[in-house]
C-alpha atoms as a PDB file:
ATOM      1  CA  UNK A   1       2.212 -21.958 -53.425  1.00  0.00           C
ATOM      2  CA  UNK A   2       1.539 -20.967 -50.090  1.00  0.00           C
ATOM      3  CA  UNK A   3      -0.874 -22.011 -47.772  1.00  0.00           C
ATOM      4  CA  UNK A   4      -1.914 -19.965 -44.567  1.00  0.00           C
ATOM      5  CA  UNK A   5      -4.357 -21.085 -42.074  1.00  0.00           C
ATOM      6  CA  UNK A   6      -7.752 -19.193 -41.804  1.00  0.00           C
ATOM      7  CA  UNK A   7      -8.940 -19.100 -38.531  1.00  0.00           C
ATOM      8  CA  UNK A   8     -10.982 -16.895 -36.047  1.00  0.00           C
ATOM      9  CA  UNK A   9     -10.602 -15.318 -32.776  1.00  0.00           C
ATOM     10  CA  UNK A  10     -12.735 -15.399 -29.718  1.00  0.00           C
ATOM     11  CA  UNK A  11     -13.052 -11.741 -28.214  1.00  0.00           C
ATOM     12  CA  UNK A  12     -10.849 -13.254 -24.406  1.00  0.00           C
ATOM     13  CA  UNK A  13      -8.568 -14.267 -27.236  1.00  0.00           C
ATOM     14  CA  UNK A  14      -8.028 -11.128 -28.648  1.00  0.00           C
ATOM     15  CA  UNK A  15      -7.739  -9.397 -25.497  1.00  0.00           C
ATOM     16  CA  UNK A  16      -5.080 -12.058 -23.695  1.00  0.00           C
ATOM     17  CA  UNK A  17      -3.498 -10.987 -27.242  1.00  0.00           C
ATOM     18  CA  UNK A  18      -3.134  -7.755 -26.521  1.00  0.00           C
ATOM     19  CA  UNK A  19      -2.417  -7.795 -23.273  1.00  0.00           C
ATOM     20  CA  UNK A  20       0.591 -10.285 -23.466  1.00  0.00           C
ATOM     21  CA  UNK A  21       2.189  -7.637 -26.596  1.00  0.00           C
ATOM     22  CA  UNK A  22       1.854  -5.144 -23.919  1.00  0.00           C
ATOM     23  CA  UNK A  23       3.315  -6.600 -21.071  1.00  0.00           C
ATOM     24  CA  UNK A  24       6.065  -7.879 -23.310  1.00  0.00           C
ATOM     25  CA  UNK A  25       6.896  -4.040 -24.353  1.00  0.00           C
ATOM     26  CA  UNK A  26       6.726  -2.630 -21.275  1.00  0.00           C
ATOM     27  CA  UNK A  27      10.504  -2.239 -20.092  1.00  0.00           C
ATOM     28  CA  UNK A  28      10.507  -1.089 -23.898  1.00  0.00           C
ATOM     29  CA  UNK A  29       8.432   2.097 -23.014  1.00  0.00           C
ATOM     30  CA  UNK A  30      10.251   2.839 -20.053  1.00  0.00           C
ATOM     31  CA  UNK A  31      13.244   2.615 -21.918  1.00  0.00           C
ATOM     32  CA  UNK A  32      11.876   5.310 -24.485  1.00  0.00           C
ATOM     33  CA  UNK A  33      10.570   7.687 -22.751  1.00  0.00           C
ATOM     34  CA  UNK A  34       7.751   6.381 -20.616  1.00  0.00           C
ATOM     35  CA  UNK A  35       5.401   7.109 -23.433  1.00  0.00           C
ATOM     36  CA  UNK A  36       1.672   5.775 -22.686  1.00  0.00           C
ATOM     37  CA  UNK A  37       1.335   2.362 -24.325  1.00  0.00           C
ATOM     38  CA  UNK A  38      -1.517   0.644 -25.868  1.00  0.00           C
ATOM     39  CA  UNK A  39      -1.793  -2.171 -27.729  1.00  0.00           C
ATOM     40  CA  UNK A  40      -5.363  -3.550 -29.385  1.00  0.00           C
ATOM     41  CA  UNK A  41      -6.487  -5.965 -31.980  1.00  0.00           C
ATOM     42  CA  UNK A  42      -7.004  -3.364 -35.224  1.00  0.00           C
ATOM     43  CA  UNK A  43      -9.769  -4.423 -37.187  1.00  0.00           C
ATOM     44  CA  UNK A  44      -8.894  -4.621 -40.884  1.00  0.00           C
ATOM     45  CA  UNK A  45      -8.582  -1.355 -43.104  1.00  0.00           C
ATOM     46  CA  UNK A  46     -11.009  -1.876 -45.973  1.00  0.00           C
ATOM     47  CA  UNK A  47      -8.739  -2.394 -48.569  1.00  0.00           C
ATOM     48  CA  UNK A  48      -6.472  -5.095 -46.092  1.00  0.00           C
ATOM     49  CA  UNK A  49      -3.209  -4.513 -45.125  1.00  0.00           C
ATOM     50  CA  UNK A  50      -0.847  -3.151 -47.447  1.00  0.00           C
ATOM     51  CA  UNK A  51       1.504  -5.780 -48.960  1.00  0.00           C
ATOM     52  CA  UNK A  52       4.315  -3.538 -49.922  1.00  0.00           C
ATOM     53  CA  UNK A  53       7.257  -3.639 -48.809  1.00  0.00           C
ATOM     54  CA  UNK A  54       6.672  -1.181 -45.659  1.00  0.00           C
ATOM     55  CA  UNK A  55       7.145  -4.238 -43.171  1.00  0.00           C
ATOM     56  CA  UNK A  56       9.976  -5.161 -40.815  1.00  0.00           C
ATOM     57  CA  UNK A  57      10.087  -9.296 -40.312  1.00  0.00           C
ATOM     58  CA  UNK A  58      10.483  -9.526 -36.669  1.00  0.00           C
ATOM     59  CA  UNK A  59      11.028 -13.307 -36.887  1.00  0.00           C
ATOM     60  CA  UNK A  60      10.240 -16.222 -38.838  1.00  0.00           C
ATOM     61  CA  UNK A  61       8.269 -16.225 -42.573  1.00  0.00           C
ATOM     62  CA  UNK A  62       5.317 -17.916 -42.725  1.00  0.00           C
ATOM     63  CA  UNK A  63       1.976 -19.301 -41.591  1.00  0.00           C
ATOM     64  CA  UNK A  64       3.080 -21.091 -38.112  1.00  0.00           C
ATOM     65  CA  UNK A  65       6.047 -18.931 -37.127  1.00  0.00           C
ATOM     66  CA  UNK A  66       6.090 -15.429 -38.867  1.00  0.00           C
ATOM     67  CA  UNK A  67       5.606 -11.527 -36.604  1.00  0.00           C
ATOM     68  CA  UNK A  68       5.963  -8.463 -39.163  1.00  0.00           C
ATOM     69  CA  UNK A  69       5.984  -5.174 -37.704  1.00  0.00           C
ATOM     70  CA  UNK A  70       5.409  -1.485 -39.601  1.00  0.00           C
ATOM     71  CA  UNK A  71       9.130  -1.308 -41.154  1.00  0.00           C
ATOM     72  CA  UNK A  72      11.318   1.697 -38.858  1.00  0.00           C
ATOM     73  CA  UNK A  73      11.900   3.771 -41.962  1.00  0.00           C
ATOM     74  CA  UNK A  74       7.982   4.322 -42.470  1.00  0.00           C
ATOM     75  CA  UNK A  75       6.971   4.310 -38.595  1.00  0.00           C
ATOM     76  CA  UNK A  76       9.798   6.834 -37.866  1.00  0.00           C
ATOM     77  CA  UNK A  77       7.947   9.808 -38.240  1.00  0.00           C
ATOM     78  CA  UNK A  78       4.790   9.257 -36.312  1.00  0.00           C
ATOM     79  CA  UNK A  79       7.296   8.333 -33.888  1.00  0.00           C
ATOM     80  CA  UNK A  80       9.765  11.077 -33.903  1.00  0.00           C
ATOM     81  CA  UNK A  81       6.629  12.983 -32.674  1.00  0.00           C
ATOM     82  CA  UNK A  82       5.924  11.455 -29.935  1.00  0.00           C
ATOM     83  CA  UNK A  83       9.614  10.687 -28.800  1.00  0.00           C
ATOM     84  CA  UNK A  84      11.905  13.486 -29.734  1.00  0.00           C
ATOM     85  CA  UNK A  85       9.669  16.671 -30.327  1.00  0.00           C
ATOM     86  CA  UNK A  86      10.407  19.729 -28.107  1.00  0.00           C
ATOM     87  CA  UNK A  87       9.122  22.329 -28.832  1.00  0.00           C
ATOM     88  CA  UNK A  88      11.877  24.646 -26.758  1.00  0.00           C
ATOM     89  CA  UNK A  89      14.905  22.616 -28.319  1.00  0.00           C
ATOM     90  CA  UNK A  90      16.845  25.284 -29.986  1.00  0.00           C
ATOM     91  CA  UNK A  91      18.828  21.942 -32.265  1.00  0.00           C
ATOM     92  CA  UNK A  92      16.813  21.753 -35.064  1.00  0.00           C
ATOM     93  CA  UNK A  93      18.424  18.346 -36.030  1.00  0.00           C
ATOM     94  CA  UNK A  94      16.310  17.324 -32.744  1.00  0.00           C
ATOM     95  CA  UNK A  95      13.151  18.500 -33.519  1.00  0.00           C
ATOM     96  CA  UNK A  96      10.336  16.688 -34.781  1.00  0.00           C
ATOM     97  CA  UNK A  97      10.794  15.806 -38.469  1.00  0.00           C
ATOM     98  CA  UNK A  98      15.027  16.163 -38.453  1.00  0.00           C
ATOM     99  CA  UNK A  99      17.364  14.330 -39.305  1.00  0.00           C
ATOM    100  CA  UNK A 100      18.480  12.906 -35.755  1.00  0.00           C
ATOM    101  CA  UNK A 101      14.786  12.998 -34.327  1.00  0.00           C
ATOM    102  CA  UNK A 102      14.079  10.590 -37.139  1.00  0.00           C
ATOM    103  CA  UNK A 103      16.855   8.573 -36.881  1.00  0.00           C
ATOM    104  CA  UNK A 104      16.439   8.121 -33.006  1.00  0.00           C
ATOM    105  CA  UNK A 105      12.752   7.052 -33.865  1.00  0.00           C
ATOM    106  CA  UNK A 106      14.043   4.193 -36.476  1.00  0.00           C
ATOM    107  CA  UNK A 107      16.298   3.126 -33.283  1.00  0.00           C
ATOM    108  CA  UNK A 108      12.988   3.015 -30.961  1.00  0.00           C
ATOM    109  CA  UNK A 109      10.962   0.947 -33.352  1.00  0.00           C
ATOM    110  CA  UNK A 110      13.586  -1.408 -34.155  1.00  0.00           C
ATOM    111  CA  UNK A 111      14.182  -1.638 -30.100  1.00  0.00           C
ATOM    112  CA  UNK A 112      10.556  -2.481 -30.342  1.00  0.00           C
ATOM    113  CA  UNK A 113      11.515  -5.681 -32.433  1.00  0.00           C
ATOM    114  CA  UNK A 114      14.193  -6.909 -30.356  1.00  0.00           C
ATOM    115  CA  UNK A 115      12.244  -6.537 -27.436  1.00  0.00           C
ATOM    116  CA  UNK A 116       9.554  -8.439 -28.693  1.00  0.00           C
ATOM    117  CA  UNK A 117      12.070 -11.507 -29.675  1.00  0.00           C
ATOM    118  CA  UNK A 118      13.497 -11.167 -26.145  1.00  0.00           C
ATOM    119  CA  UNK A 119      10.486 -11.689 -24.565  1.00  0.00           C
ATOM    120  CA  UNK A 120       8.830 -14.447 -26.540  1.00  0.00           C
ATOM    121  CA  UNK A 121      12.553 -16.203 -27.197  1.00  0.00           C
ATOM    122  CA  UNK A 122      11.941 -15.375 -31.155  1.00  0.00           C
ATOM    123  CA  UNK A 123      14.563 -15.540 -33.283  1.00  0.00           C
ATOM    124  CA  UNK A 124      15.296 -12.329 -34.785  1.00  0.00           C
ATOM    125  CA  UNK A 125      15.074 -11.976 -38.725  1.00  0.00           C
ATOM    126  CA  UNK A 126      16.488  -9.232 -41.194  1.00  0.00           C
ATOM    127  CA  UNK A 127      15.444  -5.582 -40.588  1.00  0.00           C
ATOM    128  CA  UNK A 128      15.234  -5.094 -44.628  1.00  0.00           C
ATOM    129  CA  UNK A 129      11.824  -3.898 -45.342  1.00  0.00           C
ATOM    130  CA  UNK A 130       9.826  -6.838 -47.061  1.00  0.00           C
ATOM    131  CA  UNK A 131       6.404  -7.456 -48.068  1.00  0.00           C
ATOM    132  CA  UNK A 132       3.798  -8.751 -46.079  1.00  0.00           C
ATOM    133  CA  UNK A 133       2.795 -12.078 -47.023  1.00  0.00           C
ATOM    134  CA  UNK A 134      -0.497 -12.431 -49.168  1.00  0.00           C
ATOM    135  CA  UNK A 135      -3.101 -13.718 -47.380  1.00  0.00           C
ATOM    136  CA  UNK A 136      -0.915 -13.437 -43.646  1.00  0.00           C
ATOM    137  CA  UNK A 137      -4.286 -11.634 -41.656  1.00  0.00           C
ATOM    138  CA  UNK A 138      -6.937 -14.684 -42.490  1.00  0.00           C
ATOM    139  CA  UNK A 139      -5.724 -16.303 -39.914  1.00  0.00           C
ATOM    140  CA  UNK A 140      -3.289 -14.230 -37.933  1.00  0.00           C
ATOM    141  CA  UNK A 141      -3.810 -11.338 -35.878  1.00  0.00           C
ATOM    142  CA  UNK A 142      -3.351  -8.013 -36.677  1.00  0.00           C
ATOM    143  CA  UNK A 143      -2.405  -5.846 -33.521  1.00  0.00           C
ATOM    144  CA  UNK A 144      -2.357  -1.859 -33.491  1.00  0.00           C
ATOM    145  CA  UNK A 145       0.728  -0.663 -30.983  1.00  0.00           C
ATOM    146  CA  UNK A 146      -0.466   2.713 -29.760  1.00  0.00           C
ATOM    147  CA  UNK A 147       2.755   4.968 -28.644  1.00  0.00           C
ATOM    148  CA  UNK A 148       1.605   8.299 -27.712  1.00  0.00           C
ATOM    149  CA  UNK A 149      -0.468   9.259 -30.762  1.00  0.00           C
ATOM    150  CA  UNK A 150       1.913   6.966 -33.192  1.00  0.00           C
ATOM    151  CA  UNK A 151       0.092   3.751 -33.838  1.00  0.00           C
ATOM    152  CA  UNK A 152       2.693   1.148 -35.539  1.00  0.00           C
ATOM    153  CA  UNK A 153       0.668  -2.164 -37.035  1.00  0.00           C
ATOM    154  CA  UNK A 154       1.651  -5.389 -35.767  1.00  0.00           C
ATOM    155  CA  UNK A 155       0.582  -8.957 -37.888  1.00  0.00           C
ATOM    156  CA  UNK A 156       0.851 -12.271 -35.588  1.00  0.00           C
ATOM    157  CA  UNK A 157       0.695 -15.146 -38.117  1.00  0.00           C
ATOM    158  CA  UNK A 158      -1.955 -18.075 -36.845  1.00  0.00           C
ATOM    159  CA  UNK A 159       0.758 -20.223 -35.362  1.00  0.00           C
ATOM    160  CA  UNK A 160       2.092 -17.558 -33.355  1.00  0.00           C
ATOM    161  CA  UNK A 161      -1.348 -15.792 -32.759  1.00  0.00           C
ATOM    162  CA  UNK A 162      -2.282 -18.623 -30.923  1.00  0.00           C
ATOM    163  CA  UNK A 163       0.412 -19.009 -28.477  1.00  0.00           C
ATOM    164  CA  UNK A 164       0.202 -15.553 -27.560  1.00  0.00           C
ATOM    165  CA  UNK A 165      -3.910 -15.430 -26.970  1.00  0.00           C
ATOM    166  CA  UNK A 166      -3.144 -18.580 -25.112  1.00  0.00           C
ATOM    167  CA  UNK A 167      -5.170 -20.953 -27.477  1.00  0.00           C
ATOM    168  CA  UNK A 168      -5.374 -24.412 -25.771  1.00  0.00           C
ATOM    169  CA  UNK A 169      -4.940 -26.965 -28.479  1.00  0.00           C
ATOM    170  CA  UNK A 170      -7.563 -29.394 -28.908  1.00  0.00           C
ATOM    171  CA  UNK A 171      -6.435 -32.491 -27.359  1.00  0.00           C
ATOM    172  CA  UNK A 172      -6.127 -35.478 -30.207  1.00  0.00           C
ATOM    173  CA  UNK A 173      -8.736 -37.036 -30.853  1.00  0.00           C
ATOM    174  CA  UNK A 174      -8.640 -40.971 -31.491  1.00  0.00           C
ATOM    175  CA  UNK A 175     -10.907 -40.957 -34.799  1.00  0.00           C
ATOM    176  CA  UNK A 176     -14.215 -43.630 -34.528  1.00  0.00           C
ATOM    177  CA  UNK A 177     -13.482 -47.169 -35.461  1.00  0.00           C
ATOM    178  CA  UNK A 178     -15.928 -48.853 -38.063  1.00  0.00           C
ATOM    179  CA  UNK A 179     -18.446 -50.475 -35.713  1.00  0.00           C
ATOM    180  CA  UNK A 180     -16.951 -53.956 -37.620  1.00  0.00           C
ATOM    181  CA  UNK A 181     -13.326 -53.379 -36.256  1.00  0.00           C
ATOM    182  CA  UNK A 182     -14.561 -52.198 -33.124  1.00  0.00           C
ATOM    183  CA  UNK A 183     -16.541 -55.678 -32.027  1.00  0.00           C
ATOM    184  CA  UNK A 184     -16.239 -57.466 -35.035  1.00  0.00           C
ATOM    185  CA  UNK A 185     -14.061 -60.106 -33.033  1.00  0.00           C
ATOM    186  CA  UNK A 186     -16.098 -60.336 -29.809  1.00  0.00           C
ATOM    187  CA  UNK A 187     -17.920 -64.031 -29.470  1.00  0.00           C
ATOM    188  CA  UNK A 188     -21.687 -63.624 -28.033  1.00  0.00           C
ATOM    189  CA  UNK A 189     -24.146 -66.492 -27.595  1.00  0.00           C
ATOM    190  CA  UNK A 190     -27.193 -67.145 -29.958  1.00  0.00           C
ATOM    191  CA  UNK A 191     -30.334 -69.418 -29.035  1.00  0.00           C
ATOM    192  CA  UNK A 192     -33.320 -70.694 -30.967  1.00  0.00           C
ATOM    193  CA  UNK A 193     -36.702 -71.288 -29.158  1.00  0.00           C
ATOM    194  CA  UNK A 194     -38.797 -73.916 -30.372  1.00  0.00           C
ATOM    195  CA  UNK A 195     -42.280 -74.230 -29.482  1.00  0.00           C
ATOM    196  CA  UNK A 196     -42.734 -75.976 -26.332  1.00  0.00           C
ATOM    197  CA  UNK A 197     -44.312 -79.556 -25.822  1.00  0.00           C
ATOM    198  CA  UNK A 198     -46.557 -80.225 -23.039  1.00  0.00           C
ATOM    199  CA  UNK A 199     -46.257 -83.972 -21.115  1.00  0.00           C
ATOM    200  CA  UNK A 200     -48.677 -85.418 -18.688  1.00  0.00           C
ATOM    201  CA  UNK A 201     -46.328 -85.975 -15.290  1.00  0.00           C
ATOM    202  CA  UNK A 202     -47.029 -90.126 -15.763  1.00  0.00           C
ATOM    203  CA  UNK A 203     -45.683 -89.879 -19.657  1.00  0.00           C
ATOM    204  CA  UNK A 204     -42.884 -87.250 -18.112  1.00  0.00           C
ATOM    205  CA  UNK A 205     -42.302 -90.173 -15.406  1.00  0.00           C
ATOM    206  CA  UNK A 206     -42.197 -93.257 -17.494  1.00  0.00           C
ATOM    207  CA  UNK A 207     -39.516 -91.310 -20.097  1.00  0.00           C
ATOM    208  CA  UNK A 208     -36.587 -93.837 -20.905  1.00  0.00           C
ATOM    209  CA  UNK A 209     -33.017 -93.600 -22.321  1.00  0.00           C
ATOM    210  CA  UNK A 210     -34.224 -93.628 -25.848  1.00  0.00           C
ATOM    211  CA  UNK A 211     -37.175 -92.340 -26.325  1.00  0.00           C
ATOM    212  CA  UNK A 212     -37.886 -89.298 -28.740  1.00  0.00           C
ATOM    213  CA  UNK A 213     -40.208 -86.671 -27.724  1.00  0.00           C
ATOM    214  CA  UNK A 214     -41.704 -85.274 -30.473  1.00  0.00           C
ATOM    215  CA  UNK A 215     -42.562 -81.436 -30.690  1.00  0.00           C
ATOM    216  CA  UNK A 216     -45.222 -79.319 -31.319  1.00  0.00           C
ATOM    217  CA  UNK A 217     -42.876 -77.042 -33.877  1.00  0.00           C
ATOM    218  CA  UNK A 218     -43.317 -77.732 -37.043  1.00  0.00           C
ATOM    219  CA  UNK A 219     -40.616 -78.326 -39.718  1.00  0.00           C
ATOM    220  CA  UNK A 220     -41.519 -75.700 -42.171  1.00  0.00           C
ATOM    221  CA  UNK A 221     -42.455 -73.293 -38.939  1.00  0.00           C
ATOM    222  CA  UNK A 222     -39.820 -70.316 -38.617  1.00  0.00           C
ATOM    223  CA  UNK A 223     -37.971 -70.057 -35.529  1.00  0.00           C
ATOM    224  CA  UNK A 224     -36.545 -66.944 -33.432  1.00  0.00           C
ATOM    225  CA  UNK A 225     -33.132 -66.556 -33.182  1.00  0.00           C
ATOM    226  CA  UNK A 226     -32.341 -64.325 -30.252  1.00  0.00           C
ATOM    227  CA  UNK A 227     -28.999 -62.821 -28.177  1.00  0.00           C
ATOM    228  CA  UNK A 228     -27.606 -63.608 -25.103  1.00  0.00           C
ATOM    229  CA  UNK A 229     -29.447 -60.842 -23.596  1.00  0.00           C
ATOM    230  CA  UNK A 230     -32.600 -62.224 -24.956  1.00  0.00           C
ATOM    231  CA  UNK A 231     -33.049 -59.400 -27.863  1.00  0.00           C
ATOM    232  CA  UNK A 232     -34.332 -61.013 -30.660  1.00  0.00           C
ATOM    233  CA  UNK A 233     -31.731 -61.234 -33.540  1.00  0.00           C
ATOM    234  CA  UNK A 234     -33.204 -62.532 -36.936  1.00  0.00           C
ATOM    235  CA  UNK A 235     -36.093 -64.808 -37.854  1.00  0.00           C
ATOM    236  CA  UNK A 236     -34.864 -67.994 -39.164  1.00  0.00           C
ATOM    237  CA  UNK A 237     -35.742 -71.716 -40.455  1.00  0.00           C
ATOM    238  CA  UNK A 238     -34.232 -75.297 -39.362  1.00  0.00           C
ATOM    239  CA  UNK A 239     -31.647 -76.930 -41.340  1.00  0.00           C
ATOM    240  CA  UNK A 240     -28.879 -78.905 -41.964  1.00  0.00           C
ATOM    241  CA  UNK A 241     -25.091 -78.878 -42.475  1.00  0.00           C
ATOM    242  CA  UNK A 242     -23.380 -81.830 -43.242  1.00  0.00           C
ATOM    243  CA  UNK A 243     -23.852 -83.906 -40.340  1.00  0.00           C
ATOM    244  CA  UNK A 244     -25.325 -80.929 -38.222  1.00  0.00           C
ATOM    245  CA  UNK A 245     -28.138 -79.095 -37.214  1.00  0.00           C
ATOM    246  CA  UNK A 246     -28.487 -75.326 -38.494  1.00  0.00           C
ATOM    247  CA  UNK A 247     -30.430 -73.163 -38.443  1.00  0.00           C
ATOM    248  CA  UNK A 248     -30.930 -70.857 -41.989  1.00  0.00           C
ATOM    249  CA  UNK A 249     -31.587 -67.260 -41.612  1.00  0.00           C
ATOM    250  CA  UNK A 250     -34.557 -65.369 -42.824  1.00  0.00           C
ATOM    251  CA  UNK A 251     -34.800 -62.129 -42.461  1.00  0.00           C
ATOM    252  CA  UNK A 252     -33.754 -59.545 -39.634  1.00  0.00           C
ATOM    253  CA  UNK A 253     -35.503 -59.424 -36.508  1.00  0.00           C
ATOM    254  CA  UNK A 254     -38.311 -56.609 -36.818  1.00  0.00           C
END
């Protein structure tokens, strides 16, 4: 089952669109007749686009790569109006709806094609008519090309859509690291504060080798256990290990 890309299109976006289809067909124009050129993003008929197969593939197939284009036998018409109708041409082969008017016009809209792949370096696919893909316009774009009063649809899928509105991709983003993986190996410093003990300066001065001080924290009291940058870290309680001192932890610091 396919998968196509839904996406949506910021109005500069639609118009550097637009603007690079047109600049691309151009020399194509010229070529046929210097007919007045327009090219717009088409808002969506209300039924969609029709899937049948009406379409020329221009190049590619799919979501990231595929350009269909109103299929030459069902834009020739419209276009054999604008291109090859004179009104004074005694040839009625040449007029507007014959059979060489028409098949001039399948020649101009399959120029159209090839001047599109020679402009963006597509490759160029089969001119059978196929279908359009299902669900192609939720993310592409589809363009109308105006020649004259002949308006031939155009349907960028998203990959190629955004190449030609010049969509900057998002640069990659490095996702978040778990706070744990982040610092979990960086070494800090922890200190307890006791409760001081106040000497007289003779019992400070007459302090030996030896001697114990003993301190005005209690056993039982809690202690504070706090950071290296003197934020306090978790209430605790003095203990043992083995042979060493330790302290137990409480709770967190409020």
């Amino acid at each position: 089952m396919a998968v196509w890309t839904i996406a949506w299109w910021t109005e500069a976006e639609k118009v550097q669109a637009a603007t690079t289809v047109r600049d691309a067909l151009r020399d194509w124009a010229v070529q046929w007749g210097g007919q007045a050129l327009q090219v717009e993003v088409a808002p969506l008929p209300p039924g969609g686009l029709a899937t049948s197969a009406s379409w020329l593939c221009v190049t590619g197939s799919g979501d990231r790569d595929g350009v269909w284009l109103t299929h030459p036998d069902t834009s020739a018409r419209p276009l054999a109006a604008v291109l090859c109708d004179d009104e004074g041409d005694g040839v009625v082969a040449t007029r507007h709806g014959g059979s060489m008017s028409l098949a001039v016009a399948r020649e101009a809209a399959r120029a159209l094609g090839a001047a599109l792949c020679a402009h963006f370096d597509w490759s160029a696919a089969d001119d059978a008519p196929c279908e359009l893909p299902s669900g192609t316009e939720r993310g592409g774009l589809n363009l109308s090309v105006g020649v004259g009063d002949a308006h031939l649809r155009m349907v960028l899928s998203a990959g190629v859509a955004r190449a030609v509105a010049g969509r900057v991709s998002s640069p990659s983003v490095t996702p978040l690291a778990a706070l744990q993986d982040a610092i979990g190996r960086r070494a800090i410093s922890l200190n307890v504060d006791l409760r001081p003990v106040r000497l007289e300066i003779g019992s400070l001065c007459s302090l030996a080798i030896g001697d114990v001080v003993a301190l005005d924290h209690k056993l039982d009291e809690p202690v504070m256990l706090y950071a290296e940058d003197a934020s306090p870290v978790a209430e605790a309680h003095l203990s043992r290990t083995g042979s060493q001192k330790a302290i137990r932890l409480e709770r967190a610091a409020p």
